[in-house]
Protein backbone atom coordinates (compact mmCIF):
# COMPACT_ATOMS: atom_id res chain seq x y z
CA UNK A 1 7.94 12.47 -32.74
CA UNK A 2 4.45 10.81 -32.96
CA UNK A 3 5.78 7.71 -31.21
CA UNK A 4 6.92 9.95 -28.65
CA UNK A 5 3.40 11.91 -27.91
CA UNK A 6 1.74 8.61 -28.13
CA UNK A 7 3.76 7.22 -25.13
CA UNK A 8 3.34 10.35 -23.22
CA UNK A 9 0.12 9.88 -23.52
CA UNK A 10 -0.46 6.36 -22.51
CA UNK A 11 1.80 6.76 -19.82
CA UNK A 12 -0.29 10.40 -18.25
CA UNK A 13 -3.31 7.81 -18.11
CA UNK A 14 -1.82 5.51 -16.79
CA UNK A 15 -0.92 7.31 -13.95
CA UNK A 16 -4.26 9.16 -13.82
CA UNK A 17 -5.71 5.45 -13.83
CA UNK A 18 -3.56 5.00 -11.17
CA UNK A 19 -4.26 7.85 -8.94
CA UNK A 20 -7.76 7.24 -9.11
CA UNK A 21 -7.24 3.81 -7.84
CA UNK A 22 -5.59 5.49 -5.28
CA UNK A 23 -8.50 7.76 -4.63
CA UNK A 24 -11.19 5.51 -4.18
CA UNK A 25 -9.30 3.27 -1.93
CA UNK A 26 -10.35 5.28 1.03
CA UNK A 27 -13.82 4.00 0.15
CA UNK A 28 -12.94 0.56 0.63
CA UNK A 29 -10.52 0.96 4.06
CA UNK A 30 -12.73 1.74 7.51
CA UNK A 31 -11.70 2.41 10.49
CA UNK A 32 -12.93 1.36 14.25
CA UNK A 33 -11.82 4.89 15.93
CA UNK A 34 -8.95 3.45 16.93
CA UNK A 35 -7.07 3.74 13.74
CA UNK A 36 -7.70 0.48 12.63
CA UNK A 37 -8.46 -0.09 9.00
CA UNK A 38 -9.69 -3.12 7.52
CA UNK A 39 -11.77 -3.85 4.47
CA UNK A 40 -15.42 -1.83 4.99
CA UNK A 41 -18.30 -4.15 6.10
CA UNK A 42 -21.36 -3.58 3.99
CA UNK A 43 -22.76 -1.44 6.85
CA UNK A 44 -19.93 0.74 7.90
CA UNK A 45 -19.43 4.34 6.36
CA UNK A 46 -15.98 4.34 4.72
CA UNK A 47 -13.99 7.17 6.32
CA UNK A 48 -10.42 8.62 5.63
CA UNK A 49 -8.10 11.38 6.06
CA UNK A 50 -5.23 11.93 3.27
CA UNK A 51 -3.92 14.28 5.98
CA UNK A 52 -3.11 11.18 8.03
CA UNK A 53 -0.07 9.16 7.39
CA UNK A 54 -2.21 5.69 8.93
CA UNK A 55 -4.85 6.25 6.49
CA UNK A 56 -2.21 6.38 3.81
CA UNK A 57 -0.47 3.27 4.68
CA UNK A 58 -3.99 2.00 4.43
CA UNK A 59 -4.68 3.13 1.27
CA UNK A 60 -1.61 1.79 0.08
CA UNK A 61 -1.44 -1.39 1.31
CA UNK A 62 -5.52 -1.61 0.05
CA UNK A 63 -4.95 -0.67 -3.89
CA UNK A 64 -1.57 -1.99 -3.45
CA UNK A 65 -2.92 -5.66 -2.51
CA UNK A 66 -5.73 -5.39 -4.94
CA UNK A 67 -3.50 -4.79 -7.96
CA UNK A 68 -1.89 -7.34 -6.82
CA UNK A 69 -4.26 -10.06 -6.51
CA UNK A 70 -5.89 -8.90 -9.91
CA UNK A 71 -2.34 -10.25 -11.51
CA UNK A 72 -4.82 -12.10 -14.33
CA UNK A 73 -5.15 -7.79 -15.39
CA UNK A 74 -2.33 -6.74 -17.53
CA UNK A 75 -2.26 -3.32 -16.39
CA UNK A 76 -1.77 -4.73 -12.38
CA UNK A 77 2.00 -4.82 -12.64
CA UNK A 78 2.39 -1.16 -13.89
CA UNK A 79 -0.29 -0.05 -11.27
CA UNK A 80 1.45 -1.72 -8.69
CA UNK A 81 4.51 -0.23 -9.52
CA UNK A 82 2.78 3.14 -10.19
CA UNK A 83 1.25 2.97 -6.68
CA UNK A 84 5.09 2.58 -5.03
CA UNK A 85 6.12 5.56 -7.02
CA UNK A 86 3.36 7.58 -5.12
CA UNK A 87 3.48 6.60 -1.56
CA UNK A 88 7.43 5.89 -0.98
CA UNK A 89 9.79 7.76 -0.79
CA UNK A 90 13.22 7.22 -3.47
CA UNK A 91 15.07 5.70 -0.46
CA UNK A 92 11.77 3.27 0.52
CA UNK A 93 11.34 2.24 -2.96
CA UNK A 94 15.58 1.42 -2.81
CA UNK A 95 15.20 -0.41 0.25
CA UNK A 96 12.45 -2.47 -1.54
CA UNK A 97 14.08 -3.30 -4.63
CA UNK A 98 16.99 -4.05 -3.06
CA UNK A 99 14.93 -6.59 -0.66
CA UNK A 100 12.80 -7.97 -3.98
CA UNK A 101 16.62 -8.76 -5.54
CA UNK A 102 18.12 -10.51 -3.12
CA UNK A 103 14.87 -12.63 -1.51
CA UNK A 104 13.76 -13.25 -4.49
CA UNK A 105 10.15 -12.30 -3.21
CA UNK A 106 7.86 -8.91 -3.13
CA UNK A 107 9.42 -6.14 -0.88
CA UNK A 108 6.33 -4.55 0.19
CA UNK A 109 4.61 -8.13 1.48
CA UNK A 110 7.56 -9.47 2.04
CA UNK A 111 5.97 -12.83 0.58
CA UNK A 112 5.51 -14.18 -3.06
CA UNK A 113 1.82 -14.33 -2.58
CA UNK A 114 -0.64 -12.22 -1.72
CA UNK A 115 -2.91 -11.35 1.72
CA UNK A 116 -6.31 -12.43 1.71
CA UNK A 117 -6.87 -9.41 4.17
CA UNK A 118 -5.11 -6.67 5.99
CA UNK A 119 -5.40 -4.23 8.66
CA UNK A 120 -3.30 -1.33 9.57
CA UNK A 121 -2.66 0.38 13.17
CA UNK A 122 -1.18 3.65 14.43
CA UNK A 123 1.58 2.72 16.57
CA UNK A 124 3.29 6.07 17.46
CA UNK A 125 5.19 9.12 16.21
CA UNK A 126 8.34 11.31 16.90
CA UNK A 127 11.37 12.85 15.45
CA UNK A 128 9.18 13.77 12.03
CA UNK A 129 7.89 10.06 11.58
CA UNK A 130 4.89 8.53 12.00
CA UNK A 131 4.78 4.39 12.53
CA UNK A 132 1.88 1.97 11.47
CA UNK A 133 1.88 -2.09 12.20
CA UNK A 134 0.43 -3.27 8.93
CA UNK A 135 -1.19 -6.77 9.55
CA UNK A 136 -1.24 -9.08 6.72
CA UNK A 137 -3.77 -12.45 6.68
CA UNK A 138 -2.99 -15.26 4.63
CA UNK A 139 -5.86 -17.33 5.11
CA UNK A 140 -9.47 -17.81 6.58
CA UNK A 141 -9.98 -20.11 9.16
CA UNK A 142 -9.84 -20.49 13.06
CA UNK A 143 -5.68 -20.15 12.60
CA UNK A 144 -4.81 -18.02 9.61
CA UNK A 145 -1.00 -17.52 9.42
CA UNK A 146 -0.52 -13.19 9.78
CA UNK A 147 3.03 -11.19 9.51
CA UNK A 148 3.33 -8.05 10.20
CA UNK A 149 5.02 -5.28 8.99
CA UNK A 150 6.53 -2.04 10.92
CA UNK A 151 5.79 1.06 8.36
CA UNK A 152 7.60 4.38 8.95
CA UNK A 153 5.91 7.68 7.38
CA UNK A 154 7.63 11.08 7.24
CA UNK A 155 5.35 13.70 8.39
CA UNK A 156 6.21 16.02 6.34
CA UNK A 157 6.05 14.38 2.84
CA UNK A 158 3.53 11.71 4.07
CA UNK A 159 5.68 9.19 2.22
CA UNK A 160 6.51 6.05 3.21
CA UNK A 161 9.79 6.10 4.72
CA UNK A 162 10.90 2.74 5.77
CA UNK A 163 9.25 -1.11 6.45
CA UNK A 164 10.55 -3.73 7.70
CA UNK A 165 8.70 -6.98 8.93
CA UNK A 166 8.18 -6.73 12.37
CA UNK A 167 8.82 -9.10 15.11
């Protein structure tokens, strides 16, 4: 019984520690007024809307990438999965597993490293979804290699639906 409180307990703050990851996020994603987010410059007021399905991607893909490269943190891997519990849906976080088993690499990067710096765009909506081209940079430079990745949201949950790398 005591064992059994004691996890329930570790594993409500964990999630709280997780959420408020997720919450101050929006601090660290700006946006250009065209729906572009990238990481804030020192001099640009952080803006966000958790009514928006782009500025969730963009918080996602932000905490998601920063527990990510914090891997040294033992807590990253349980906030990282945490963080794919919140923003997708059962059938996204299927999809994603599914991907992680067979490529043998992470389903939401679709890499086994990690971005040095992203930036996510509104593409469209329609039929209850919303779509988002995340942009993924692997390296500094005058020719960094970027992939990008197609990200469905449902409108009505806000969740992410479906990604796939894009083209």
């Amino acid at each position: 019984m005591r064992t059994t409180i004691r996890t329930r307990f570790i594993a409500t703050a964990g999630v709280a520690a997780v959420l408020s990851l997720a919450a101050v996020t929006p601090a660290l994603a700006g946006s250009d007024g065209a729906g572009t987010h990238t990481v804030a410059a020192a001099t640009a007021a952080p803006q966000g809307d958790p009514r928006s399905t782009t500025d969730r991607v963009a918080n996602f893909y932000g905490a998601y990438i920063d527990a990510m490269w914090d891997n040294e943190d033992a807590g990253s891997a349980a906030d990282a999965k945490a963080l794919r519990g919140f923003y997708l849906s059962a059938a996204a976080q299927k999809k994603v597993a599914d991907f992680e088993a067979r490529e043998h690499a992470d389903g939401i990067l679709f890499a086994q490293n990690v971005p040095v710096k992203y930036s996510v765009a509104y593409t469209g909506s329609g039929a209850g979804h919303s779509t988002a081209l995340v942009t993924l940079t692997w390296s500094d430079g005058k020719n960094p290699e970027v992939t990008k990745i197609k990200v469905q949201s449902d409108l009505n949950t806000r969740k992410i639906s479906d990604l796939a790398p894009a083209d």
